[in-house]
PDB file of N, CA and C in Angstrom:
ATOM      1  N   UNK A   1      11.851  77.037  37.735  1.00  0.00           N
ATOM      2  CA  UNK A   1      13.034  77.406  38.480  1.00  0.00           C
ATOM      3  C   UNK A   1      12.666  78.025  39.832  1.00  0.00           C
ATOM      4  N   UNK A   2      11.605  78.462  39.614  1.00  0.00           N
ATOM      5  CA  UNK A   2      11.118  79.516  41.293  1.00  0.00           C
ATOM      6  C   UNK A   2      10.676  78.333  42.204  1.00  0.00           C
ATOM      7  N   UNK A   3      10.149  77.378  41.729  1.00  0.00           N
ATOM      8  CA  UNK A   3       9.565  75.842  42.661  1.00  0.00           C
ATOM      9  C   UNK A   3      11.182  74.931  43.123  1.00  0.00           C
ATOM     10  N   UNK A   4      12.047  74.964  42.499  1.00  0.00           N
ATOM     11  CA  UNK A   4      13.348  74.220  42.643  1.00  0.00           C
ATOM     12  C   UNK A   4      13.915  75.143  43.399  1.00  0.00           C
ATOM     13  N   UNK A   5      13.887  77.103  43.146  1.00  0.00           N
ATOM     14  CA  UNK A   5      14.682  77.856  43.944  1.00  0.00           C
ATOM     15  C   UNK A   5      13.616  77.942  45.731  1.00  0.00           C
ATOM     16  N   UNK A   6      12.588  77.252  45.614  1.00  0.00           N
ATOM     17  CA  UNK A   6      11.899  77.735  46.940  1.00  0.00           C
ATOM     18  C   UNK A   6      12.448  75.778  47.612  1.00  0.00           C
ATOM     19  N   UNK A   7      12.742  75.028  46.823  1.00  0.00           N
ATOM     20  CA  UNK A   7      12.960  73.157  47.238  1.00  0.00           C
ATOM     21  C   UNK A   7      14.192  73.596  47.809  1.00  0.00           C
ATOM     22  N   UNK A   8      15.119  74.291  47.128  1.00  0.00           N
ATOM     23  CA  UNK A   8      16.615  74.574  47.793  1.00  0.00           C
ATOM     24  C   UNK A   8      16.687  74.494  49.254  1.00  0.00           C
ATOM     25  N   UNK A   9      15.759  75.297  49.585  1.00  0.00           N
ATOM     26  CA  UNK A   9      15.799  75.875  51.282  1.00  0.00           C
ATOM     27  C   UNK A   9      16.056  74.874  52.581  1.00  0.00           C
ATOM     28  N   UNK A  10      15.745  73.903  51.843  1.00  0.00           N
ATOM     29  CA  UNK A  10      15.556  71.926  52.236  1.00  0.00           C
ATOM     30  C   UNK A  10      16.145  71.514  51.743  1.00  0.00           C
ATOM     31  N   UNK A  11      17.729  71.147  51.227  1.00  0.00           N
ATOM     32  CA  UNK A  11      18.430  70.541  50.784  1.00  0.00           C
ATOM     33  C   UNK A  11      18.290  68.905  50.750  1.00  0.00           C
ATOM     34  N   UNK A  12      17.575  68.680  51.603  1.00  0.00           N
ATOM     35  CA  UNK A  12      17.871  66.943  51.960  1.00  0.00           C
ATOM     36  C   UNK A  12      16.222  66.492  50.979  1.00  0.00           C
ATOM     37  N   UNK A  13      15.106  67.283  50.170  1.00  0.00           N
ATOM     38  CA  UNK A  13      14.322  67.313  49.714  1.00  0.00           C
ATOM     39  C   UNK A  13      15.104  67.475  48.124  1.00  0.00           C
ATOM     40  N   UNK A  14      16.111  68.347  47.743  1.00  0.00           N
ATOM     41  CA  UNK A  14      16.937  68.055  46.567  1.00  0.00           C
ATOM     42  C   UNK A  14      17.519  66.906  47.030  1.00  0.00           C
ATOM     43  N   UNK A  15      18.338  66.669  47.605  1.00  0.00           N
ATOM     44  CA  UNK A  15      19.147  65.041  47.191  1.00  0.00           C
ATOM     45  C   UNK A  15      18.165  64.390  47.117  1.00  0.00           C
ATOM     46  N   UNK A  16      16.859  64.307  47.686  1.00  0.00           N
ATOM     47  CA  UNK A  16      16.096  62.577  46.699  1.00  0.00           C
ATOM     48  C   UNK A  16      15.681  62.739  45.871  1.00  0.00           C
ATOM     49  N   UNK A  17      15.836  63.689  44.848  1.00  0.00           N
ATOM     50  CA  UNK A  17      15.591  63.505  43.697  1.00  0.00           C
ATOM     51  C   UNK A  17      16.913  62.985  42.745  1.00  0.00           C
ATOM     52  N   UNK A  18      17.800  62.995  43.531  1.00  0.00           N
ATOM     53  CA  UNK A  18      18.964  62.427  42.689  1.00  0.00           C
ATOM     54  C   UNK A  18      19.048  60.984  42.929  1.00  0.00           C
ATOM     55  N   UNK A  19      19.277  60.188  42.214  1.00  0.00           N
ATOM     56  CA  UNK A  19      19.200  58.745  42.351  1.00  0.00           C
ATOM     57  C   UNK A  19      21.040  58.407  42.226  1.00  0.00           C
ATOM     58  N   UNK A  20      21.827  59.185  41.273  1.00  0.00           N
ATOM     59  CA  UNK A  20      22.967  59.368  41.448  1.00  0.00           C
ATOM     60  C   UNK A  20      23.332  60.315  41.833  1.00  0.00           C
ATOM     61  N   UNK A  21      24.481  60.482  43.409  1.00  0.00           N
ATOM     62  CA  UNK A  21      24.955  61.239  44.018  1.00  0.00           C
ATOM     63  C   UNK A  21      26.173  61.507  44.106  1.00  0.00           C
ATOM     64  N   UNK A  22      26.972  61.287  42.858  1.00  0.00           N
ATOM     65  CA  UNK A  22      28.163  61.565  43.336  1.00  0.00           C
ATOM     66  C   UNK A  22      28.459  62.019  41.622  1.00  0.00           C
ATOM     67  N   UNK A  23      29.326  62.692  41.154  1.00  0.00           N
ATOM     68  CA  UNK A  23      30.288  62.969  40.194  1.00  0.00           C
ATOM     69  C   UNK A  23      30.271  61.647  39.293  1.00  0.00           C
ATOM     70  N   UNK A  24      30.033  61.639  37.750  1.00  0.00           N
ATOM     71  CA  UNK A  24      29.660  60.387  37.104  1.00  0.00           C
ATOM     72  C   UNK A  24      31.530  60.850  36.269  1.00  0.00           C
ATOM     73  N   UNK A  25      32.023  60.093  36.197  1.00  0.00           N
ATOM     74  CA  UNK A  25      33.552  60.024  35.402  1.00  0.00           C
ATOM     75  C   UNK A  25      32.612  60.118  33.606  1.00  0.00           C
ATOM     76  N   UNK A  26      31.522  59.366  33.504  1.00  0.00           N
ATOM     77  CA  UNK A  26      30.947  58.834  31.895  1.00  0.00           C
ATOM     78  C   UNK A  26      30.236  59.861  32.056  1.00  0.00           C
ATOM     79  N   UNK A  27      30.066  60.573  33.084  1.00  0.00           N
ATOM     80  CA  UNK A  27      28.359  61.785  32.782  1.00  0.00           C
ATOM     81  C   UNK A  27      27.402  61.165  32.622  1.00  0.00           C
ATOM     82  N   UNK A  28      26.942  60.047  32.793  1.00  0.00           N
ATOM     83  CA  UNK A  28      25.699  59.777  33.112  1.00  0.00           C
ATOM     84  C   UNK A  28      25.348  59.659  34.647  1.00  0.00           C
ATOM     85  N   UNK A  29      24.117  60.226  34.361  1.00  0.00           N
ATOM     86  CA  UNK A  29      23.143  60.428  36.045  1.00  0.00           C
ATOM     87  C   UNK A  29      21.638  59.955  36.038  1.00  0.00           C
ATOM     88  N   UNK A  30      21.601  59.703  36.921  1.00  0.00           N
ATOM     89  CA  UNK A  30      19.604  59.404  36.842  1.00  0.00           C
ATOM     90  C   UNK A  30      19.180  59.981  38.385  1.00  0.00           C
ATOM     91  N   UNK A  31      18.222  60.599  37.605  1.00  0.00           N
ATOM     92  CA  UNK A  31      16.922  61.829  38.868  1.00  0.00           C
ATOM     93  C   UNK A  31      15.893  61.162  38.524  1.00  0.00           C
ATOM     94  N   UNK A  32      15.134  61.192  40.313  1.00  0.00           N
ATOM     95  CA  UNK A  32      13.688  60.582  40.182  1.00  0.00           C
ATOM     96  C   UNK A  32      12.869  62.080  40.197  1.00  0.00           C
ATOM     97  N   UNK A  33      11.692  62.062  39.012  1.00  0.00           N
ATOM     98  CA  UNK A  33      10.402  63.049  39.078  1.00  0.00           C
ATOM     99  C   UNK A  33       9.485  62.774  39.389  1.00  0.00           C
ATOM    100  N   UNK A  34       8.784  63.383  39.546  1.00  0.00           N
ATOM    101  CA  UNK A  34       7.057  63.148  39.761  1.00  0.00           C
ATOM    102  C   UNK A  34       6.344  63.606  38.638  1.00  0.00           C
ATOM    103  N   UNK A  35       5.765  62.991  37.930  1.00  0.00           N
ATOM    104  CA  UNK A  35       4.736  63.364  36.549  1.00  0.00           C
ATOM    105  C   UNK A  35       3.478  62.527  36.630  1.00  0.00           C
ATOM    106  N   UNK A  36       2.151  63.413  37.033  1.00  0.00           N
ATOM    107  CA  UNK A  36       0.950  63.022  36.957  1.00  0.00           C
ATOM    108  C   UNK A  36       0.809  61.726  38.087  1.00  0.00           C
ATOM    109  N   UNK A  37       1.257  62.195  39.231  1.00  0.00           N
ATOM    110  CA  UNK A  37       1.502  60.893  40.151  1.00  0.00           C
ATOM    111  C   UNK A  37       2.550  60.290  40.622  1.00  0.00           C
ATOM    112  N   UNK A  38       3.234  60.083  39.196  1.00  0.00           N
ATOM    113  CA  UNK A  38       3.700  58.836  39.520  1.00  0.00           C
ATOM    114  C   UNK A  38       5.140  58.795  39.108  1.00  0.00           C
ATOM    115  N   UNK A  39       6.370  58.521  40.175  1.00  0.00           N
ATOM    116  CA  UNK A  39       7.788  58.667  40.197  1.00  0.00           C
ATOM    117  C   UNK A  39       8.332  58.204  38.710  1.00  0.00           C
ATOM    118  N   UNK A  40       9.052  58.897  38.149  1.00  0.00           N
ATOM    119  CA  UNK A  40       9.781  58.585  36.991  1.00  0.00           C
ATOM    120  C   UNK A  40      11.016  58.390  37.262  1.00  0.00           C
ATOM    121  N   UNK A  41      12.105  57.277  37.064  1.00  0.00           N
ATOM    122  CA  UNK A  41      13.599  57.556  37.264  1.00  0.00           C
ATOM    123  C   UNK A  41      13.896  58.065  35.718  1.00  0.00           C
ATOM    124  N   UNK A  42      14.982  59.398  35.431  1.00  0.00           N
ATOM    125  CA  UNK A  42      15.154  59.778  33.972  1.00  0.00           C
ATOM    126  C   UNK A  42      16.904  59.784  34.170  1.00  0.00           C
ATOM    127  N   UNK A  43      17.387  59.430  32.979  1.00  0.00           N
ATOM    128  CA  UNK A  43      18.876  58.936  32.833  1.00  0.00           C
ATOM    129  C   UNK A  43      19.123  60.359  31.731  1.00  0.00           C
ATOM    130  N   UNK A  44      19.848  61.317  32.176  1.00  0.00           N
ATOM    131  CA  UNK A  44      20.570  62.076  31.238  1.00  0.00           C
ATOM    132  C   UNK A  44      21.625  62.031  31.058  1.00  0.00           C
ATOM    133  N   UNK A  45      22.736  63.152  30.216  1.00  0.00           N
ATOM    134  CA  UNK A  45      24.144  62.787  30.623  1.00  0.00           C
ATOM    135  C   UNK A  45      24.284  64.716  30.890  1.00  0.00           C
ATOM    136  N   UNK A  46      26.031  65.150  30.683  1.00  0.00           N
ATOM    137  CA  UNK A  46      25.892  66.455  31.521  1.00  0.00           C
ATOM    138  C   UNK A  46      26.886  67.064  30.233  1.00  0.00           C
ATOM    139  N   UNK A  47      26.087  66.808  29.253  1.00  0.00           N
ATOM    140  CA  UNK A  47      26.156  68.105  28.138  1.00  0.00           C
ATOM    141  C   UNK A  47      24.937  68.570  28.322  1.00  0.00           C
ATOM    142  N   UNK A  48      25.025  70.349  28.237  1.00  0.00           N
ATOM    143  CA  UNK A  48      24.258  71.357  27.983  1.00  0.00           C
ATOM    144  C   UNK A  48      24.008  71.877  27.110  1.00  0.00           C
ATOM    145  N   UNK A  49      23.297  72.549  26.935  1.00  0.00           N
ATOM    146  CA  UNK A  49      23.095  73.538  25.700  1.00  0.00           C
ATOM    147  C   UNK A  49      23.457  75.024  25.749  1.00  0.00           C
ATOM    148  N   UNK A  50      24.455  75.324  25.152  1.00  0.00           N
ATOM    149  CA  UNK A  50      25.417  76.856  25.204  1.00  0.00           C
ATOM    150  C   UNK A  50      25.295  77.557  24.197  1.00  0.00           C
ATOM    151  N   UNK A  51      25.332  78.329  24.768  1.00  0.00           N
ATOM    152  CA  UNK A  51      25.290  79.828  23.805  1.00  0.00           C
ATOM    153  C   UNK A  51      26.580  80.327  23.155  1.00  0.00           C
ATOM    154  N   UNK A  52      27.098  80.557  21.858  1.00  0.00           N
ATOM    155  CA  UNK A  52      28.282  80.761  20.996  1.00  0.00           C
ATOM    156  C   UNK A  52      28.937  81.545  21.486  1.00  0.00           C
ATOM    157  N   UNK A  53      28.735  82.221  23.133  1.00  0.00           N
ATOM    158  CA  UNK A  53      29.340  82.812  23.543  1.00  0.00           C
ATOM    159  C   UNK A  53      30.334  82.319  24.707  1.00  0.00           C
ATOM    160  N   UNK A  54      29.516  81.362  25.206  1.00  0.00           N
ATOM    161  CA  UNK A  54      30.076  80.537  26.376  1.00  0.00           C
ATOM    162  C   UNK A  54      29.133  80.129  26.631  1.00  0.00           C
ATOM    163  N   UNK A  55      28.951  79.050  28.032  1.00  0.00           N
ATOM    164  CA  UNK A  55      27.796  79.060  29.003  1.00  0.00           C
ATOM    165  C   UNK A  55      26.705  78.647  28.880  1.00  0.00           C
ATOM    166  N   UNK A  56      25.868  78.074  29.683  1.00  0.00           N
ATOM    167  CA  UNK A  56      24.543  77.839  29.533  1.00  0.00           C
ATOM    168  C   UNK A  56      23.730  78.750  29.069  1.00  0.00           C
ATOM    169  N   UNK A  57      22.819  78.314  28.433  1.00  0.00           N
ATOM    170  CA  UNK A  57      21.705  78.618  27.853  1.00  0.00           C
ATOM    171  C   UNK A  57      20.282  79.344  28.647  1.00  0.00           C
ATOM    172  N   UNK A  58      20.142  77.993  29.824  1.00  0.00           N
ATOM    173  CA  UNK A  58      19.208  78.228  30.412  1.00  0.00           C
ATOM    174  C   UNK A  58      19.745  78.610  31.856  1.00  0.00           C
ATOM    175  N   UNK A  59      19.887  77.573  32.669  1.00  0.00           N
ATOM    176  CA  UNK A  59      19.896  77.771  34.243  1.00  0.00           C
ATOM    177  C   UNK A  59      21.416  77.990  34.162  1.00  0.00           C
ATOM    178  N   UNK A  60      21.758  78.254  35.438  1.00  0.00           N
ATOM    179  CA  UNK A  60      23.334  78.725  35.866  1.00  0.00           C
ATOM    180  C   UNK A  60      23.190  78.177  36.638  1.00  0.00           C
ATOM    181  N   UNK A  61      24.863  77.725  36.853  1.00  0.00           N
ATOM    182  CA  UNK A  61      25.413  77.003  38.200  1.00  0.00           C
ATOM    183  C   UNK A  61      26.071  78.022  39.230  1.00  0.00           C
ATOM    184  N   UNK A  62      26.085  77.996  40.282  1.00  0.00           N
ATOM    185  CA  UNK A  62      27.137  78.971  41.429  1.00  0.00           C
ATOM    186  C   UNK A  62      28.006  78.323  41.106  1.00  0.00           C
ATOM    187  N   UNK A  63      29.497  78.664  40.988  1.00  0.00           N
ATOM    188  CA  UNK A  63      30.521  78.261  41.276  1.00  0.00           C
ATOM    189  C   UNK A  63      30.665  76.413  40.080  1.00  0.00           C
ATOM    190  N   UNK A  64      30.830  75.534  40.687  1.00  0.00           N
ATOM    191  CA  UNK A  64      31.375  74.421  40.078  1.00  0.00           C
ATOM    192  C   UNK A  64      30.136  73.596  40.495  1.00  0.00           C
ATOM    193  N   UNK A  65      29.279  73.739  40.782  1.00  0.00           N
ATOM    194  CA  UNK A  65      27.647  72.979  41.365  1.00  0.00           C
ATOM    195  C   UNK A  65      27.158  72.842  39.716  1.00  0.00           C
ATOM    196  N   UNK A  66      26.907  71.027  39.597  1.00  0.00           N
ATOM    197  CA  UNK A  66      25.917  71.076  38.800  1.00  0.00           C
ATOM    198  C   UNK A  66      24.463  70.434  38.622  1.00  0.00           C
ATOM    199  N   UNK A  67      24.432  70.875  39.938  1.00  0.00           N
ATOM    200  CA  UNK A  67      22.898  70.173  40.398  1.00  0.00           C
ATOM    201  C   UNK A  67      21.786  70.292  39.703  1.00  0.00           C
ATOM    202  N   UNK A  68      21.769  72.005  39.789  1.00  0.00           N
ATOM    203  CA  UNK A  68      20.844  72.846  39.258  1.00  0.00           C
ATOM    204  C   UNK A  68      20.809  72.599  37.655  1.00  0.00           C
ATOM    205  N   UNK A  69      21.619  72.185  36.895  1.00  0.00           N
ATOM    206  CA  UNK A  69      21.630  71.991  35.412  1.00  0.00           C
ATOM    207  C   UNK A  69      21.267  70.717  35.227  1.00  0.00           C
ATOM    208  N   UNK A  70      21.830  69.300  36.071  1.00  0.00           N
ATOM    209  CA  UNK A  70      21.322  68.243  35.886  1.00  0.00           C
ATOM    210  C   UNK A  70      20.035  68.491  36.173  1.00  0.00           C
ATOM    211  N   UNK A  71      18.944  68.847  37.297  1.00  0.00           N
ATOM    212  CA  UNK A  71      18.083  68.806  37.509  1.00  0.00           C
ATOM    213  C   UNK A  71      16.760  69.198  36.116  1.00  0.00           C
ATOM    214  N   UNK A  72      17.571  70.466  36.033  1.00  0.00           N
ATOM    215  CA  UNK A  72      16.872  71.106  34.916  1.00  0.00           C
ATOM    216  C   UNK A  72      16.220  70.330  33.479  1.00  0.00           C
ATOM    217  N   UNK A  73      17.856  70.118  33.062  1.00  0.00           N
ATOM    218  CA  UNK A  73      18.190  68.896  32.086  1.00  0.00           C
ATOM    219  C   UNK A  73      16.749  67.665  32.271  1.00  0.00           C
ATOM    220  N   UNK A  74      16.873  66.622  33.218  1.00  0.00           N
ATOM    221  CA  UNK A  74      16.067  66.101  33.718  1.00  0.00           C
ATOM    222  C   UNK A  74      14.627  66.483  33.566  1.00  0.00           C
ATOM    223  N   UNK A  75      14.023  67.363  33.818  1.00  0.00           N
ATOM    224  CA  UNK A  75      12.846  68.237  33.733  1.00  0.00           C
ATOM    225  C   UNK A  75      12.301  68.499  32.692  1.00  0.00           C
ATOM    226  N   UNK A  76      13.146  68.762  31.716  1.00  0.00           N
ATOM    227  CA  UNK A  76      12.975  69.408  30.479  1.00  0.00           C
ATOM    228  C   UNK A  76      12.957  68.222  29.296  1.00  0.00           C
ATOM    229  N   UNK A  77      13.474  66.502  29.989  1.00  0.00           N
ATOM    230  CA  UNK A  77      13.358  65.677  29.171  1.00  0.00           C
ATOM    231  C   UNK A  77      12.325  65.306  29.434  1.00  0.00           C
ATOM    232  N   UNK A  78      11.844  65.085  30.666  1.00  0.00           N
ATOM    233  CA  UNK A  78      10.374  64.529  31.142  1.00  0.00           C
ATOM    234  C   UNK A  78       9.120  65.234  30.409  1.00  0.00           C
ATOM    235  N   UNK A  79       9.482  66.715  30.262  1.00  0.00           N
ATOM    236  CA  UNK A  79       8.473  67.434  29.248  1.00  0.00           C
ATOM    237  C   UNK A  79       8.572  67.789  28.059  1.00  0.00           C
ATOM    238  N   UNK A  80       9.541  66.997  27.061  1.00  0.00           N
ATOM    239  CA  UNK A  80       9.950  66.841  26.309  1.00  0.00           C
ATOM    240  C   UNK A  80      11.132  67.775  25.584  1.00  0.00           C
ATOM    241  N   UNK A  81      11.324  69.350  26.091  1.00  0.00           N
ATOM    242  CA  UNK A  81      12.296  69.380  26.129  1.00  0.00           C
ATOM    243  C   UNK A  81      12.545  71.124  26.482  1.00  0.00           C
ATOM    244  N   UNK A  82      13.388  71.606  26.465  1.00  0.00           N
ATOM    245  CA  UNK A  82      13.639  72.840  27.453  1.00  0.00           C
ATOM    246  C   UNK A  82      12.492  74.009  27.336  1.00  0.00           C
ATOM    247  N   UNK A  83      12.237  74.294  26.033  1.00  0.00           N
ATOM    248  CA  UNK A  83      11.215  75.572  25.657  1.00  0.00           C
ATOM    249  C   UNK A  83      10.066  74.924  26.465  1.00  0.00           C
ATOM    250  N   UNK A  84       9.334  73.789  26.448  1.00  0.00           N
ATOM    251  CA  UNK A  84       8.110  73.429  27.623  1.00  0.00           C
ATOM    252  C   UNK A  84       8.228  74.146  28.619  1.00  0.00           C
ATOM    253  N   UNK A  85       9.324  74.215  29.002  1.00  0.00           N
ATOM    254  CA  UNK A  85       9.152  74.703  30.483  1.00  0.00           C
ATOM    255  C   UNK A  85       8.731  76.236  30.768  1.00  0.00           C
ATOM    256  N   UNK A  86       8.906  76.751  29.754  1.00  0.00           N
ATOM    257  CA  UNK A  86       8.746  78.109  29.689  1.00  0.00           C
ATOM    258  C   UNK A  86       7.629  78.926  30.253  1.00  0.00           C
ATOM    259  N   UNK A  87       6.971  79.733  31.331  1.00  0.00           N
ATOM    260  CA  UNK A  87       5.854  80.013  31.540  1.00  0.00           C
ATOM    261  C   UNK A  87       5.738  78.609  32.775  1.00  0.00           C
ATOM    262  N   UNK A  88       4.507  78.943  32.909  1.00  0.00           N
ATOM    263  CA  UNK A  88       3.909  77.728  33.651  1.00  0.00           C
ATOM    264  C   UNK A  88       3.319  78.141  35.059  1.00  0.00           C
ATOM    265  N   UNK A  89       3.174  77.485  36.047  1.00  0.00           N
ATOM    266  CA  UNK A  89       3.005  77.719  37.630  1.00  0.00           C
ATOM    267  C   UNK A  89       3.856  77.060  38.298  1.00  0.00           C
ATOM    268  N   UNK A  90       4.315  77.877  39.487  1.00  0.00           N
ATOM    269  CA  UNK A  90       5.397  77.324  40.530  1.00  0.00           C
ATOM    270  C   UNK A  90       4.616  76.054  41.030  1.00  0.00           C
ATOM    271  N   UNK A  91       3.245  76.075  40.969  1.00  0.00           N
ATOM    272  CA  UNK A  91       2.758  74.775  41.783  1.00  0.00           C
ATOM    273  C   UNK A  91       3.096  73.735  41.272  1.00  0.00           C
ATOM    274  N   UNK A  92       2.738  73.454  39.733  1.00  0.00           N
ATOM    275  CA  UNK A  92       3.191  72.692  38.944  1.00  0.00           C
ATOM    276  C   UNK A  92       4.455  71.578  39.288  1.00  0.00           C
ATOM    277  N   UNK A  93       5.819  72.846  39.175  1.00  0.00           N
ATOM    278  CA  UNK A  93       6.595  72.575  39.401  1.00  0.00           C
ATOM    279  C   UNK A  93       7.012  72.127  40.867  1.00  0.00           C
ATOM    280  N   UNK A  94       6.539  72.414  41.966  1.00  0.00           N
ATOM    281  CA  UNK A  94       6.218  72.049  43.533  1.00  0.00           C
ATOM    282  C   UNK A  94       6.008  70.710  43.314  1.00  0.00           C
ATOM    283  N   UNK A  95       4.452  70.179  42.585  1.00  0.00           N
ATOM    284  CA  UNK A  95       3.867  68.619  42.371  1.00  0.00           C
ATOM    285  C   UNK A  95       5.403  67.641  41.948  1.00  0.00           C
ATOM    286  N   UNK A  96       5.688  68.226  40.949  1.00  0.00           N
ATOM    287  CA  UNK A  96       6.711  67.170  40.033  1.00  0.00           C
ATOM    288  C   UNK A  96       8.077  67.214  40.913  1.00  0.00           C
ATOM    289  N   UNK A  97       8.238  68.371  41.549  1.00  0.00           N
ATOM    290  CA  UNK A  97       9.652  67.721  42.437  1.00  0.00           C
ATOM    291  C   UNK A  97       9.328  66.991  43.805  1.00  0.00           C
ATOM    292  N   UNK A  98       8.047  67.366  43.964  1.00  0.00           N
ATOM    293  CA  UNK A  98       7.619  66.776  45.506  1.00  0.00           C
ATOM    294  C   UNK A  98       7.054  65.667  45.572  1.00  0.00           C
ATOM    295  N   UNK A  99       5.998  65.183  44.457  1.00  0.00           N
ATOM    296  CA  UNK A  99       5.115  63.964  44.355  1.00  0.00           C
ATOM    297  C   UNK A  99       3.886  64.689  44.955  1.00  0.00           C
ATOM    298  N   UNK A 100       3.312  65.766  45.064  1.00  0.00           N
ATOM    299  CA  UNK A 100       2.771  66.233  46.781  1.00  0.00           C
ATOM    300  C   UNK A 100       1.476  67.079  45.861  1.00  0.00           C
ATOM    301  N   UNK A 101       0.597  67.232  46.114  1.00  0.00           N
ATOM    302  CA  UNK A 101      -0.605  68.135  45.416  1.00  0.00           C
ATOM    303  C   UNK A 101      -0.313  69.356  45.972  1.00  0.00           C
ATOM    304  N   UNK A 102      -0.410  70.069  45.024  1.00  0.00           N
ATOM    305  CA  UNK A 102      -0.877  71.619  45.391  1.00  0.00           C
ATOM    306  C   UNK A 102      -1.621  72.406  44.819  1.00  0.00           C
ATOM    307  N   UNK A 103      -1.603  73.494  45.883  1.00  0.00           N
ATOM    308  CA  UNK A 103      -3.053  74.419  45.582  1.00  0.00           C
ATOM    309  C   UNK A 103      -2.319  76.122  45.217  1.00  0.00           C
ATOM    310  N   UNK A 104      -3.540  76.582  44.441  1.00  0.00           N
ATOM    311  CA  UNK A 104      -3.061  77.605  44.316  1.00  0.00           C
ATOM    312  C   UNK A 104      -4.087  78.860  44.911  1.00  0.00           C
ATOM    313  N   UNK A 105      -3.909  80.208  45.359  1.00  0.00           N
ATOM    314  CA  UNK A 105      -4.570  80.796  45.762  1.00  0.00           C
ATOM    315  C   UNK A 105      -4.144  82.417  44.989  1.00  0.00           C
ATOM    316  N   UNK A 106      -5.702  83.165  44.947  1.00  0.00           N
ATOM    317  CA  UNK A 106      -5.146  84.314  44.211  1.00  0.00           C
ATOM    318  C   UNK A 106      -5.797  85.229  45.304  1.00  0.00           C
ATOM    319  N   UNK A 107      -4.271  85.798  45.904  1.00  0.00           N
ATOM    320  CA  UNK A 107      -4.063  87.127  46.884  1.00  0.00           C
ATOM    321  C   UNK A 107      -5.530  88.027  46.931  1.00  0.00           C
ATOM    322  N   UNK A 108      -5.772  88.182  45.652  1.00  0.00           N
ATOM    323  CA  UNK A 108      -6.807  89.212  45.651  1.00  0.00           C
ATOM    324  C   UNK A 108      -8.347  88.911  45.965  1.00  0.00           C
ATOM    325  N   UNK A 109      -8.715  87.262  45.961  1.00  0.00           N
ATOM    326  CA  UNK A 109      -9.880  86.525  46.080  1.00  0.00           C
ATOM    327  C   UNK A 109     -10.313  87.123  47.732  1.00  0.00           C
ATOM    328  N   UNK A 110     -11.206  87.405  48.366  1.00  0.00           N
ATOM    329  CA  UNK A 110     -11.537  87.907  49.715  1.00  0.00           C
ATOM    330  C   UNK A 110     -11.197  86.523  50.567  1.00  0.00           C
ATOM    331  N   UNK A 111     -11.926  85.670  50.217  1.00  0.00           N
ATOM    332  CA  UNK A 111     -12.083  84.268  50.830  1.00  0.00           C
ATOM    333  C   UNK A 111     -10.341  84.151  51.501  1.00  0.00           C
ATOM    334  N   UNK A 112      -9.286  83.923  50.058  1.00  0.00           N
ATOM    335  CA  UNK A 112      -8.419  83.759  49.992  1.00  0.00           C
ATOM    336  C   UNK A 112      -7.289  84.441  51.276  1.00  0.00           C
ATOM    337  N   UNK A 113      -7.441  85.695  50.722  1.00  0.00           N
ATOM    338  CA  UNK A 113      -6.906  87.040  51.851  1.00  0.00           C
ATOM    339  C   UNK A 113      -7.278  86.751  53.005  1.00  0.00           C
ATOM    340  N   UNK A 114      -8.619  86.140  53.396  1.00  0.00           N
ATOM    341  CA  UNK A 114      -8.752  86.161  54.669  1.00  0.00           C
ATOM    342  C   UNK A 114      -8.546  84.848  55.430  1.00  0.00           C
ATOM    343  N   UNK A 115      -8.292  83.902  54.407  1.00  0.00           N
ATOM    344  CA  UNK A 115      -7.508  82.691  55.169  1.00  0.00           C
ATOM    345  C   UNK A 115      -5.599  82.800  55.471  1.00  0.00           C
ATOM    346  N   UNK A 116      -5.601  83.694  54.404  1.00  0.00           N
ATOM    347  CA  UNK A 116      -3.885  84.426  55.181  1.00  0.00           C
ATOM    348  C   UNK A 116      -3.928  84.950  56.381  1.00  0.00           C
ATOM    349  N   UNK A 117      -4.511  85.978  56.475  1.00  0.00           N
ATOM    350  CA  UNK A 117      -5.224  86.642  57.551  1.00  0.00           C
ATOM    351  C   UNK A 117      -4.772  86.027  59.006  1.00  0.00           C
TER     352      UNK A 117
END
């Protein structure tokens, strides 16, 4: 969620991952991922998983947006299914929405610090 909440900032980097862009009447949608390379198109539909209280489970929508839940949804089928996602690295998640390699760096390494620097 922190790799999708830092993709937000670029909106036009979320819409290509949607392959359907508009409101489905049947609820079905298909999002393209990136897994180990290589673009996946994944077909979900837009039941969630709720809590006996109301509401999603996992991610929240602002307002009537359900980007952020399809997306999720999507994500969580590609890795077979929501608890995967749990933990992990933002880079990770960077690769699979971007197609794009990344690196990771630890603040405290000298080398590291001083290429911030």
């Amino acid at each position: 969620m922190s790799a999708l909440a830092c993709l937000a900032e670029n909106p036009e980097l979320v819409q290509r991952l949607f392959v359907t862009k508009t409101y489905q009447h049947d609820g079905c949608y298909r999002l393209r991922l990136c897994k180990n390379g290589i673009w996946v198109n994944i077909t979900i539909d837009d039941y969630f998983p709720c809590s006996v209280k109301g509401g999603p489970i996992f991610s929240r929508a602002h307002g009537n947006e359900m980007w952020v839940l399809l997306l999720e949804k999507a994500y969580a089928k590609l890795h077979g299914n929501y608890y995967t996602l749990r933990g992990g690295f933002a880079s990770e998640g960077f690769s699979d929405l971007t197609g794009n390699p990344t690196e990771c760096y630890d603040f405290e390494d000298p080398i590291a610090s001083s290429m911030i620097d």
